[in-house]
C-alpha atoms as a PDB file:
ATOM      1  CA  UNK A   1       6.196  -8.109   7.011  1.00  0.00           C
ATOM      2  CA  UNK A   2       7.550  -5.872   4.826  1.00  0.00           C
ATOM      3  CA  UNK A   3       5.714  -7.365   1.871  1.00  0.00           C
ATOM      4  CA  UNK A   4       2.414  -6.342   4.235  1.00  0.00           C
ATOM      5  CA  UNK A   5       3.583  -2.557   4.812  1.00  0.00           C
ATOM      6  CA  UNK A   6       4.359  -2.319   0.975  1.00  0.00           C
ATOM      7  CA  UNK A   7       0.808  -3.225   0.000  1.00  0.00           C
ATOM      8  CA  UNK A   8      -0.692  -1.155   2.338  1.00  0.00           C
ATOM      9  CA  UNK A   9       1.216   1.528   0.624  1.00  0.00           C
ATOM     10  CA  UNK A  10       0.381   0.787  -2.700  1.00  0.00           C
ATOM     11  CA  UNK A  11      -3.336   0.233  -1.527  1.00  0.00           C
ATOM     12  CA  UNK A  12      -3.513   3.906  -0.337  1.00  0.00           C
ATOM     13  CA  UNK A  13      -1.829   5.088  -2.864  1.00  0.00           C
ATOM     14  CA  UNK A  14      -4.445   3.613  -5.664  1.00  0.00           C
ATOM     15  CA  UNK A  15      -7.224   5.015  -3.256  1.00  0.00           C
ATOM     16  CA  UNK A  16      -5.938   8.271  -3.275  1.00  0.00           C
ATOM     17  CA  UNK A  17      -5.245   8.501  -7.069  1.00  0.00           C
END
């Protein structure tokens, strides 16, 4: 799970940069 909430993160974090 928490791998799944950490690559969400990092996904939206790429996006925003």
């Amino acid at each position: 799970m928490e791998a799944v909430l950490r690559f969400a993160m990092g996904s939206s974090e790429k996006a925003t940069e």
